[in-house]
Protein backbone atom coordinates (compact mmCIF):
# COMPACT_ATOMS: atom_id res chain seq x y z
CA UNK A 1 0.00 0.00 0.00
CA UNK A 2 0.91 3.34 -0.50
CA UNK A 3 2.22 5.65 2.35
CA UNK A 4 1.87 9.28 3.26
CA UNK A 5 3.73 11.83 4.19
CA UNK A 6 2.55 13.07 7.93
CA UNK A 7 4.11 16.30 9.12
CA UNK A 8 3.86 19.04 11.89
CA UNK A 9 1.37 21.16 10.97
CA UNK A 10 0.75 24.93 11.43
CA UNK A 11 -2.38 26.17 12.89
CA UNK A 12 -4.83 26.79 10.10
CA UNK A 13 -6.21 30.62 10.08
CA UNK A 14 -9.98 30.18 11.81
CA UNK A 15 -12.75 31.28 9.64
CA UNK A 16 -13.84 34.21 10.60
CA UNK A 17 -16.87 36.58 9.69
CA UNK A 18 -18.61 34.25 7.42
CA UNK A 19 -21.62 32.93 8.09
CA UNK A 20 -22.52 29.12 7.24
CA UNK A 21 -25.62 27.05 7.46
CA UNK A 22 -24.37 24.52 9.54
CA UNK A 23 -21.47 24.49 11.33
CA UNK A 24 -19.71 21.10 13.46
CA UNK A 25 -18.08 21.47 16.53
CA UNK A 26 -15.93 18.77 17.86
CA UNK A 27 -14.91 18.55 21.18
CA UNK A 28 -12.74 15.36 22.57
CA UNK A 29 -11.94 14.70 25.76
CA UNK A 30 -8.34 15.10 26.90
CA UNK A 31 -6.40 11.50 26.08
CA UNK A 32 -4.96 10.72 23.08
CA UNK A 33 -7.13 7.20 21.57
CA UNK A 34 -10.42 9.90 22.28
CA UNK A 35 -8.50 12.98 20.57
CA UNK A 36 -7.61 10.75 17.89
CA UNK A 37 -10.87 9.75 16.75
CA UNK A 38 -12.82 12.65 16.95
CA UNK A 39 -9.68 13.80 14.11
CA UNK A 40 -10.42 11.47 12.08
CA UNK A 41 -14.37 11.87 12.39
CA UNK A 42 -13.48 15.80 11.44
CA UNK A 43 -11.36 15.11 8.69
CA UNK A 44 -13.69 12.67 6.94
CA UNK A 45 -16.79 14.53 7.12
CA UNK A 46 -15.01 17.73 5.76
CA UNK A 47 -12.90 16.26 3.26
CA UNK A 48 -16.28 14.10 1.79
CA UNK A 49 -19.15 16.29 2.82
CA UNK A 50 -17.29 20.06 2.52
CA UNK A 51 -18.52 20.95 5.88
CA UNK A 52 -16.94 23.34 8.22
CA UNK A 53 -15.45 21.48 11.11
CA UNK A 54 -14.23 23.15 14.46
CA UNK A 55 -12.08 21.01 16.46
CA UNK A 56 -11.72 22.42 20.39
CA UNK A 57 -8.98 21.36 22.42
CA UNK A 58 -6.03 23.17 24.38
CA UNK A 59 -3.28 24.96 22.63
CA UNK A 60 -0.85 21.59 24.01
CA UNK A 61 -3.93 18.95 22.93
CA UNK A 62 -5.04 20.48 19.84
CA UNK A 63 -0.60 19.99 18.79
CA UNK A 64 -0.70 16.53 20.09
CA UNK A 65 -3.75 15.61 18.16
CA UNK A 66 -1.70 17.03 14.82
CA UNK A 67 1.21 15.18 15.83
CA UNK A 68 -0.44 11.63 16.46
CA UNK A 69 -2.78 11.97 13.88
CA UNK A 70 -3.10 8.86 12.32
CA UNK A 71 -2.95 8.16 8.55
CA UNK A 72 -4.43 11.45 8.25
CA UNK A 73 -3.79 13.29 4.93
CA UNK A 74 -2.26 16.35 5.93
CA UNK A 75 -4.34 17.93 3.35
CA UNK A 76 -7.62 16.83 4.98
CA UNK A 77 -6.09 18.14 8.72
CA UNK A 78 -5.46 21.78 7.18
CA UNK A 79 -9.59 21.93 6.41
CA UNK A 80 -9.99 21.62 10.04
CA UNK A 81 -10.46 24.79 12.12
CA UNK A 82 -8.57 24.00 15.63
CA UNK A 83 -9.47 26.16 18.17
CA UNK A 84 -7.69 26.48 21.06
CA UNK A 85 -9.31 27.11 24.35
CA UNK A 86 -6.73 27.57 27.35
CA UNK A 87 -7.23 24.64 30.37
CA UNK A 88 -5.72 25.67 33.69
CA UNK A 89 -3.09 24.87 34.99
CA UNK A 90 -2.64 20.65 35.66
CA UNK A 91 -0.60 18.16 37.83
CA UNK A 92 1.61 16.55 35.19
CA UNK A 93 2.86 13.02 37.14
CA UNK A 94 4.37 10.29 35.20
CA UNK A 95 2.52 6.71 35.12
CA UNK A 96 3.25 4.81 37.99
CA UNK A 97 4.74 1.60 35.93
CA UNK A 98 4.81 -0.48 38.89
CA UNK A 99 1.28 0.04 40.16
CA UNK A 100 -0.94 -3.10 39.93
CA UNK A 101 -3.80 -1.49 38.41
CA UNK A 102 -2.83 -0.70 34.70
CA UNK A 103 -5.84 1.91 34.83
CA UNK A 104 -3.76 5.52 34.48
CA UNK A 105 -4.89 7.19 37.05
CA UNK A 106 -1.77 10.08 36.78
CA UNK A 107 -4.51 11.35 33.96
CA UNK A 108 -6.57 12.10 36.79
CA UNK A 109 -5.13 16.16 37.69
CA UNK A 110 -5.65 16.81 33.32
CA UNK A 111 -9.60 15.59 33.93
CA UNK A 112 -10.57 17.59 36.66
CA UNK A 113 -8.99 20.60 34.82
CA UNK A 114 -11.23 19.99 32.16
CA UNK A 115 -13.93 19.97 34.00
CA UNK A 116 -13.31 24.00 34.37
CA UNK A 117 -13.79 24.01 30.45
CA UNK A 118 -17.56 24.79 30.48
CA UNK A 119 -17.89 28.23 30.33
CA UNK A 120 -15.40 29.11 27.06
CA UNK A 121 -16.83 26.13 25.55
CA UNK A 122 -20.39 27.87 25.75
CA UNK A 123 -19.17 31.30 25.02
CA UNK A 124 -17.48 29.78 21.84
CA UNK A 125 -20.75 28.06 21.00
CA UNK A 126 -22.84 31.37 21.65
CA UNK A 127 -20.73 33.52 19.46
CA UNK A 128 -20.69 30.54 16.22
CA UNK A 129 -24.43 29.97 16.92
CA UNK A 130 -25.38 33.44 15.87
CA UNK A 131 -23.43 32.71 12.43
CA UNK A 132 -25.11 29.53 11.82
CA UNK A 133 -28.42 28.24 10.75
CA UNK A 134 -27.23 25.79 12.95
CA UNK A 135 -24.51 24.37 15.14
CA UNK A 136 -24.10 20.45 15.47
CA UNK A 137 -22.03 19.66 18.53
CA UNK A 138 -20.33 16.07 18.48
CA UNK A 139 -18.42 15.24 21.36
CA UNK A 140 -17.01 12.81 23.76
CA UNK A 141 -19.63 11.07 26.43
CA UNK A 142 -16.38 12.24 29.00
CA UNK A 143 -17.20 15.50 27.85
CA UNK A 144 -21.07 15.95 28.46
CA UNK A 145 -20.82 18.64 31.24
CA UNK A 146 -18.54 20.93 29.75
CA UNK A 147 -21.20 20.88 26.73
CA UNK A 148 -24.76 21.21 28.85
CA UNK A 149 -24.92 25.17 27.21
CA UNK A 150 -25.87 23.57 23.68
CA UNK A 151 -29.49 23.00 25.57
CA UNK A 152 -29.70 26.81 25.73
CA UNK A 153 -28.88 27.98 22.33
CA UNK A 154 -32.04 27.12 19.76
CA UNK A 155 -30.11 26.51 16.67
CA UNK A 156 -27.30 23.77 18.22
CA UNK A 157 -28.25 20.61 18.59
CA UNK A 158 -25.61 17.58 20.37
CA UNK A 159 -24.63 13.88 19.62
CA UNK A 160 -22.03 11.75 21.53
CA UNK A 161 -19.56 10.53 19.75
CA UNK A 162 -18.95 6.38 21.06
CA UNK A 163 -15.16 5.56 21.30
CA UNK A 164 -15.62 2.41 22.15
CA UNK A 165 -17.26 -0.89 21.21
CA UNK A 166 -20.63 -1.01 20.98
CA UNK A 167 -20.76 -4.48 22.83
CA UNK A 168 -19.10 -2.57 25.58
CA UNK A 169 -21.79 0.09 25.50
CA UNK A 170 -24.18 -2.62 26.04
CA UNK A 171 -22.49 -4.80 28.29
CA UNK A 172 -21.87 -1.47 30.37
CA UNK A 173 -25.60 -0.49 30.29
CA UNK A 174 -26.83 -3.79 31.13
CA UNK A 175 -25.16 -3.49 34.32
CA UNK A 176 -26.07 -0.08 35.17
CA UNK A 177 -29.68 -0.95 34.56
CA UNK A 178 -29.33 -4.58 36.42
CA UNK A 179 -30.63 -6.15 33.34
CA UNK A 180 -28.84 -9.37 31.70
CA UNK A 181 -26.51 -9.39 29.17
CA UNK A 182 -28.22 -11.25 25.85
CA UNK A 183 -25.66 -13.97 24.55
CA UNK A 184 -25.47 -17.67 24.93
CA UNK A 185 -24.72 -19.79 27.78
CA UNK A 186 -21.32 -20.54 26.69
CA UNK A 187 -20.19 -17.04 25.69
CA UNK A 188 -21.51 -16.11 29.09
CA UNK A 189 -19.31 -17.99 30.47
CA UNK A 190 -16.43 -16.54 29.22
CA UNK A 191 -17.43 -12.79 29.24
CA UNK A 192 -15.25 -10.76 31.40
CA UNK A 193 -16.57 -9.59 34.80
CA UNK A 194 -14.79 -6.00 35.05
CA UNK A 195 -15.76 -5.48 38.72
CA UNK A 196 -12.79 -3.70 40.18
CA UNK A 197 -11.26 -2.88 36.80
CA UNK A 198 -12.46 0.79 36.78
CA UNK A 199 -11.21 2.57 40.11
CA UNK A 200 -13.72 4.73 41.91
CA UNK A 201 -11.90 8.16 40.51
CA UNK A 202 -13.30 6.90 37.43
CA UNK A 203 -16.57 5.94 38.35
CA UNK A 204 -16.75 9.36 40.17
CA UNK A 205 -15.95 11.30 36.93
CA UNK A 206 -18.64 9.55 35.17
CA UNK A 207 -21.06 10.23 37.53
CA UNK A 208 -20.26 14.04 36.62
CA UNK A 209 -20.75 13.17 32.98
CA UNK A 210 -24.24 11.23 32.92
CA UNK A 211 -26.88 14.04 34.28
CA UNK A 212 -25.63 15.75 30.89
CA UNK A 213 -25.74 13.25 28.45
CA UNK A 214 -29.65 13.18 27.64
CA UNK A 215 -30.20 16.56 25.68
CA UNK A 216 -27.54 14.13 23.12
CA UNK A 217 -29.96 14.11 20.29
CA UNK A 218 -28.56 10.82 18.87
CA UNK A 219 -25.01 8.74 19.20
CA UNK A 220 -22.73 7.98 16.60
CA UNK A 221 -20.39 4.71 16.80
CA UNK A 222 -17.31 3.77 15.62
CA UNK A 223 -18.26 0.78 14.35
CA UNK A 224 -20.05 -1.10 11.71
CA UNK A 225 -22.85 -3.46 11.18
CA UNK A 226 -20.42 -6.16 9.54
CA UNK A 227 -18.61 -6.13 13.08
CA UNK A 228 -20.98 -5.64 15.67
CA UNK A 229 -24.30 -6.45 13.91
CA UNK A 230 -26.47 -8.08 16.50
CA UNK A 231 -25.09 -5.61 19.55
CA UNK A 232 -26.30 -2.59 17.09
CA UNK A 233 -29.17 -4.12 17.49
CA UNK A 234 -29.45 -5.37 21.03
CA UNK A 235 -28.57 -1.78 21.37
CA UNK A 236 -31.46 0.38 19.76
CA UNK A 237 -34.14 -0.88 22.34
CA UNK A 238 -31.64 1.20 24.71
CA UNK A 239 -30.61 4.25 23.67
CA UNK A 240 -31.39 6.77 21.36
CA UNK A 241 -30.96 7.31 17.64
CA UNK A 242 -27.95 6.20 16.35
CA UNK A 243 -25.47 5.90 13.34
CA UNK A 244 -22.86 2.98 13.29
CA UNK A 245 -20.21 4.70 10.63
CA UNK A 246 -17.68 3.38 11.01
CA UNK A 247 -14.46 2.59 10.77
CA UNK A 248 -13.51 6.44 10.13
CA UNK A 249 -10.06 5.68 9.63
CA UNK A 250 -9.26 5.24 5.95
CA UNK A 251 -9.51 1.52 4.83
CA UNK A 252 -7.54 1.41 2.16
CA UNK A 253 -5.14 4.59 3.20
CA UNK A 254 -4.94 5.38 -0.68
CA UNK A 255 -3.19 8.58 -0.29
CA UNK A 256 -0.28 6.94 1.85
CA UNK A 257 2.74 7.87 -0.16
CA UNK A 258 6.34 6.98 0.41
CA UNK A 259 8.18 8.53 3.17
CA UNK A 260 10.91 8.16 5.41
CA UNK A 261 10.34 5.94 8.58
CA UNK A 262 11.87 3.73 10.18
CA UNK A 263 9.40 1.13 10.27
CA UNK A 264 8.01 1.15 7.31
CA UNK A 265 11.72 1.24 5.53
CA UNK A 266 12.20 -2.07 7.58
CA UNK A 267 8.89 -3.73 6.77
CA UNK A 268 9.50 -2.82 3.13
CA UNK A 269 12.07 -5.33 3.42
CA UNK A 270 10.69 -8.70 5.38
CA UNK A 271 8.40 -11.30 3.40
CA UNK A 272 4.58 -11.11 3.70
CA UNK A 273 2.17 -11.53 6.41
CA UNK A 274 5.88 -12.31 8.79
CA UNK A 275 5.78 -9.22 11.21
CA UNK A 276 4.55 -9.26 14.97
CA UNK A 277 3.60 -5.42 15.64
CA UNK A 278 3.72 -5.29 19.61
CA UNK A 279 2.18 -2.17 20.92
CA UNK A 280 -0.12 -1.45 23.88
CA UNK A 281 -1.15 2.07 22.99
CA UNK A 282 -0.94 5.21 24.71
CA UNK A 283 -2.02 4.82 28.25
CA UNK A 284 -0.31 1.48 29.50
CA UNK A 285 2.52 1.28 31.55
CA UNK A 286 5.00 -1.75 32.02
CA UNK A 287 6.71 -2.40 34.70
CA UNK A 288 10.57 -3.43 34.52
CA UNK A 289 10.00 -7.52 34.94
CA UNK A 290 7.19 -7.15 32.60
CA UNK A 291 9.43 -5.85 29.71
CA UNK A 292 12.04 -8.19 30.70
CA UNK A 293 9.47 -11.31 30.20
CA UNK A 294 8.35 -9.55 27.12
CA UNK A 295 11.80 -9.71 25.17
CA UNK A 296 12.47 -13.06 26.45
CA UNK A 297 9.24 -14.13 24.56
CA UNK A 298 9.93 -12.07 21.93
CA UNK A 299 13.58 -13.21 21.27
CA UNK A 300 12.87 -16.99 21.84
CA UNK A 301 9.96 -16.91 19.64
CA UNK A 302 12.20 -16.49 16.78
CA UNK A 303 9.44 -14.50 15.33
CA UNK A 304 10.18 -11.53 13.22
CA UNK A 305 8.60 -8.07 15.22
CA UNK A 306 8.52 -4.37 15.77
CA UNK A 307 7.71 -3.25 19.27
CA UNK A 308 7.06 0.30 20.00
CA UNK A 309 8.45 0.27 23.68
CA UNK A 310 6.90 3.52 24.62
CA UNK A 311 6.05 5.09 28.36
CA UNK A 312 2.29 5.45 28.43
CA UNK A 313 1.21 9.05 27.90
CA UNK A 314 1.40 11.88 30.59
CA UNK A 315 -1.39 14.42 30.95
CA UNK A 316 1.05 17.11 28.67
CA UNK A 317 3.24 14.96 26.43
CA UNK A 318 4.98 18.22 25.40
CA UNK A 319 6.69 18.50 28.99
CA UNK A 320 8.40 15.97 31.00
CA UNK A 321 10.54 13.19 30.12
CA UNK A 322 9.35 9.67 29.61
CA UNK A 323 11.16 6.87 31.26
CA UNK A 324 13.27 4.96 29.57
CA UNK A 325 12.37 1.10 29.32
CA UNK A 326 15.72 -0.92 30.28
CA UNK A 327 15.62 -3.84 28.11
CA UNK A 328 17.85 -7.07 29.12
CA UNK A 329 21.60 -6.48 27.96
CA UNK A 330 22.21 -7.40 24.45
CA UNK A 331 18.65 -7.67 23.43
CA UNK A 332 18.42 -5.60 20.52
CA UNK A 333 21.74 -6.60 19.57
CA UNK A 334 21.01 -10.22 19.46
CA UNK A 335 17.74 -9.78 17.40
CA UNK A 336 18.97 -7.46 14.90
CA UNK A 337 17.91 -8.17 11.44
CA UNK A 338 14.85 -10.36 13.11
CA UNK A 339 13.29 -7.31 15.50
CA UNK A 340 13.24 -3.45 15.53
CA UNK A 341 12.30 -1.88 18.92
CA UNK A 342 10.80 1.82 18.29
CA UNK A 343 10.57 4.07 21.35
CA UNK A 344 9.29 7.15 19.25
CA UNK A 345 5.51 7.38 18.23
CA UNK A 346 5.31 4.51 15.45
CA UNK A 347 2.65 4.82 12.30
CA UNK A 348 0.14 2.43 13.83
CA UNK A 349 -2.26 2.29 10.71
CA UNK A 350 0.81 2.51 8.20
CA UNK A 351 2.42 -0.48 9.80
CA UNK A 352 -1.18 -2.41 10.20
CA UNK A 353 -1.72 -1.82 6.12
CA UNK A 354 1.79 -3.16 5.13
CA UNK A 355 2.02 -6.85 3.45
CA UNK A 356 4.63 -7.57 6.08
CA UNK A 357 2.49 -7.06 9.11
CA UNK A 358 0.85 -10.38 10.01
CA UNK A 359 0.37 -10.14 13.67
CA UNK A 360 -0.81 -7.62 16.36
CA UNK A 361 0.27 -7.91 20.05
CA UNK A 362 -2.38 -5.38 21.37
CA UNK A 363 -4.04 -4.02 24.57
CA UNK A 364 -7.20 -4.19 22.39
CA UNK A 365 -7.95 -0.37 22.69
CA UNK A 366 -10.75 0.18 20.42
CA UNK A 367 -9.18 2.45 18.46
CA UNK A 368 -5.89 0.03 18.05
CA UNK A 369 -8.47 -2.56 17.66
CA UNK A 370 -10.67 -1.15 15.14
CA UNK A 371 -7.33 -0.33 13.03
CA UNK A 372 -6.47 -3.76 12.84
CA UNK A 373 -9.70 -5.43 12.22
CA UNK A 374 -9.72 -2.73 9.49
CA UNK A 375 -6.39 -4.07 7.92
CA UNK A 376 -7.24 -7.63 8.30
CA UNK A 377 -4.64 -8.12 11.44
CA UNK A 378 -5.33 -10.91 13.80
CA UNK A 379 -4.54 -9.88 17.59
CA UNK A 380 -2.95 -11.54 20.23
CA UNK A 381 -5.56 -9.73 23.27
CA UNK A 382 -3.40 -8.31 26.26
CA UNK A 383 -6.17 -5.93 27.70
CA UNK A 384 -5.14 -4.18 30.28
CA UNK A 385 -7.93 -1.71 31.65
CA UNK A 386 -11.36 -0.44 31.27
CA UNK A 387 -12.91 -1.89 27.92
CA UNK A 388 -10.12 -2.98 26.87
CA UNK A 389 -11.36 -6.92 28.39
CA UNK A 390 -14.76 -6.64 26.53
CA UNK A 391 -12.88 -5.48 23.03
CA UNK A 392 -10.71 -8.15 23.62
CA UNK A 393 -13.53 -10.89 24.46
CA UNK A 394 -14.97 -9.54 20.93
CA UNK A 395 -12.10 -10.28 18.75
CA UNK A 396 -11.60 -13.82 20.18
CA UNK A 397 -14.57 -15.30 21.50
CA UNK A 398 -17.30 -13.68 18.79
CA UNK A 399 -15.23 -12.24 15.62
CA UNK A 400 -12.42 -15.41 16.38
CA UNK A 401 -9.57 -12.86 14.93
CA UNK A 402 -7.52 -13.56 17.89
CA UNK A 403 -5.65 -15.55 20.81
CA UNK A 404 -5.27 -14.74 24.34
CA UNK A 405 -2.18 -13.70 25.87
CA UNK A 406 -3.20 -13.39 28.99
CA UNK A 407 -6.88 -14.29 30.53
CA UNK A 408 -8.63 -10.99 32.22
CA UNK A 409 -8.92 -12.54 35.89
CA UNK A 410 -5.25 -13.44 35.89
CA UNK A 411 -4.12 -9.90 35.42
CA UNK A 412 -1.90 -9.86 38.48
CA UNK A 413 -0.25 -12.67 37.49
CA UNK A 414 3.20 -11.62 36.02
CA UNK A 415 3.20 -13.00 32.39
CA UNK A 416 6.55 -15.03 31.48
CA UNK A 417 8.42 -15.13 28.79
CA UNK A 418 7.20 -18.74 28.24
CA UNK A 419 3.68 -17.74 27.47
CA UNK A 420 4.65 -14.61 24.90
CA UNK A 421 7.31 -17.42 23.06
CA UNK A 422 3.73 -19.74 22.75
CA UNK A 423 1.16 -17.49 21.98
CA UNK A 424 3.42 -15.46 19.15
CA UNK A 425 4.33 -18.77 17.35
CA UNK A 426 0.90 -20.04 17.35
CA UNK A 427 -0.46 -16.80 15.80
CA UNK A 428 2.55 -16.47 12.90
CA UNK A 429 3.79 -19.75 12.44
CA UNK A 430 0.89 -22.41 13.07
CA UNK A 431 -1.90 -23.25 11.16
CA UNK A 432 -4.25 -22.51 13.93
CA UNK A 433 -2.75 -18.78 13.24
CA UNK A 434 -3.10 -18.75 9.61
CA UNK A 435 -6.62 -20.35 9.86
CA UNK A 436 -7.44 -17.19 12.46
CA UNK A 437 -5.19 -14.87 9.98
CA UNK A 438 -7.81 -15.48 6.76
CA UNK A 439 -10.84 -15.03 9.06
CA UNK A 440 -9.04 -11.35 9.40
CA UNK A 441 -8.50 -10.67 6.21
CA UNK A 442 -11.92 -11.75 5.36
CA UNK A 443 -13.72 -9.73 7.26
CA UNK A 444 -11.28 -6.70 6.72
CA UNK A 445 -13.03 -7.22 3.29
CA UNK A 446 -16.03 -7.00 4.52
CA UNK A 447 -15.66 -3.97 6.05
CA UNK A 448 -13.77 -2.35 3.41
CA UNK A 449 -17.20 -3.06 1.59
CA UNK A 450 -19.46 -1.46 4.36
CA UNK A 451 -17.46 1.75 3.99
CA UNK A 452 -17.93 1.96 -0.37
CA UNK A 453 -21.42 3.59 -1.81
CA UNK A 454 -24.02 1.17 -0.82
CA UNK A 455 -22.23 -0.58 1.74
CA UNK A 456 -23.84 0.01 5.78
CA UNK A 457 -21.22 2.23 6.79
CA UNK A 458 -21.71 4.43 3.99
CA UNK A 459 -25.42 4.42 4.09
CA UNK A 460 -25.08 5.26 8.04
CA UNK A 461 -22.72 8.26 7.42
CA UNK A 462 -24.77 9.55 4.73
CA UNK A 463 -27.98 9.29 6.76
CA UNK A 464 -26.16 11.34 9.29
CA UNK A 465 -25.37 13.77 7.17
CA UNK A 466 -28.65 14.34 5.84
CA UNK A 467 -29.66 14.77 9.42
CA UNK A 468 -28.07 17.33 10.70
CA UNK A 469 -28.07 19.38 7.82
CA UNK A 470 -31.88 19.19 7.03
């Protein structure tokens, strides 16, 4: 596939003056996977529909959302109107690595700043509203208070923007509402019980969040009907009026042209479908032993890889230092010419799309997880938080794209080198893997499908569009 070249962008100049007939307003909460998406929602609906699109962040978010903007053509970013909204002043800690919750909790001083974000998010709102025919707010469900001023203004109407699986969205609101979760016996059996795996701080934050969240005139999801059919429609009977678009993320990343990186000069080079891409996204954490174990696995696999051996995110990635991951002495000597370890921010989609890339090790993220089921990418699940146990129950249990690294209710078991060397050679080199490797790629099909005119995706999207600009 083709590559693309992904620079540091400039601010583009905000409109200013002109009136419009409708106008979108994203606004993302604070953490990269969420800023990421709501990008990539912005980008596609004004590079396909020629909509205005604002994008509200900080001046410090609204750069990191440039800078990890994924497979984005910068072309399609400079349509977007970021405006920046100034956040008070935060706590920026460093992840505790060693903590036995995975959950990242040192995010916690950046959310309760932006909980002070409500009134210039309504004065913004108040001064594009009386431009507009009408506004169309789309925003995170972590964002709901700061957005409660749309119900005021008579031309702005809201809609919550779903970053994460719809089966979680149902799983979650079966619980809340004490009602059972619809699947058979035996899946039952093996669905995650996340009690404990959200901390209170969490739970508390939420709380803030859900008192706001029905003016939403409908919710959008980042999914489609060829993955999460029959949860769409477990979910209609309880919520309100939805549209599954996705994947946003470009399928077949068309405008992708060659450019310098690393990884995708080294991929360029290994035979097909015979890369492991180990990466656990933005806010996990490992803890020494656990990287240790890791490259042990990794190295006696034998298994050709790129790991992107990152520090998980702090609240402002543009201060601080990350730590620096010790790997065991030698390591990336010994594996040269069989692994490349990448602690810089890696092309996630890029590396995904490439013939080389056969495997995933993931923390099944939505987000990473939607990428890969996108590029036809089995996944070897290593949730470690939040939904991240539901995505990962998806992939294996329902869509069958994936093995288990390690099982949810062991999480505070260490996991040894032993178990990475098995699971990695039964996903690249087995036939079990391969078998699970076409069911990937065939579905990836699928969904490229859903996404093309007349496919669900597309149908979805344009029904949404026709919506809110009626």
């Amino acid at each position: 596939m083709k590559k693309t070249q992904l620079g540091v962008m400039e601010d583009p100049k905000e409109v200013r003056n002109s009136d419009h007939e409708v106008v979108i307003v994203m606004v993302p909460f604070p953490i990269q996977g969420h800023l990421n998406q709501l990008l990539q929602f912005s980008c596609l609906i004004s590079s396909s529909y020629d909509l205005p699109v604002y994008y509200l962040g900080s001046p410090s978010l609204n750069r990191q959302a440039r800078l990890q903007a994924n497979a984005l053509n910068p072309s399609d970013i400079a349509k977007i109107h970021f405006h920046d909204i100034p956040i008070p002043e935060f706590a920026s800690p460093p992840p505790v690595f060693d903590a036995l919750s995975k959950f990242p909790l040192h995010h916690k001083p950046l959310w309760d700043a932006s909980l002070l974000l409500r009134e210039p998010i309504a004065s913004f709102l108040r001064n594009i509203s009386s431009k507009s025919r009408r506004i169309v707010v789309v925003h995170d469900p972590f964002m709901s208070y700061n957005v409660q001023d749309v119900s005021s203004l008579p031309n702005a109407e809201s809609y919550i923007f779903n970053g994460i699986s719809t089966l979680n969205m149902y799983y979650f609101i079966c619980r809340f509402r004490g009602k059972p979760v619809q699947l058979g016996e035996e899946l039952l059996k093996k669905l995650p019980d996340l009690e404990g795996g959200i901390p209170d701080e969490m739970r508390d934050f939420t709380a803030i969040q859900s008192p706001h969240m029905g003016i939403r005139s409908g919710d959008i999801l980042n999914t489609s009907q060829v993955i999460e059919g029959d949860f769409i429609e477990l979910l209609v009977e309880e919520s309100k009026q939805q549209w599954a678009i996705g994947p946003i993320l470009p399928t077949k990343l068309d405008h992708i042209s060659n450019r310098n990186n690393i990884c995708l000069e080294w991929l360029n080079k290994q035979p097909p479908r015979s890369v492991l891409y180990v990466s656990f996204g933005t806010t996990s954490t490992f803890s020494n032993r656990e990287v240790i174990e890791l490259a042990m696995g990794l190295e006696q696999s034998r298994q050709k890889f790129i790991w992107v051996l990152r520090e998980a995110d702090r609240g402002d990635i543009i201060t601080g230092e990350a730590r620096k991951l010790e790997l065991p002495e030698g390591f990336e000597e010994r594996v040269k010419g069989v692994g490349l370890v990448m602690r810089e921010w890696a092309p996630q989609p890029e590396i995904l799309a490439h013939s080389s890339t056969g495997g995933f090790m993931s923390h099944c993220g939505w987000n990473s997880c939607i990428e890969s089921i996108t590029m036809g990418v089995p996944i070897a699940a290593w949730p470690m938080h939040a939904d991240q146990p539901i995505n990962g129950f998806l992939v294996i249990e329902i869509l069958k794209i994936g093995l288990t690294v390690r099982e949810w209710d062991k999480r505070a078991e260490l996991v040894s080198a032993s178990t990475v060397e098995n699971v990695v050679r039964k996903l690249m080199a087995s036939e079990e893997g391969d078998a699970i490797r076409k069911r990937a790629e065939e579905l990836a099909e699928s969904v490229w499908r859903s996404t093309e005119k007349g496919g669900s995706s597309r149908i979805e999207l344009d029904s949404f569009i026709a919506h809110i600009t009626r």
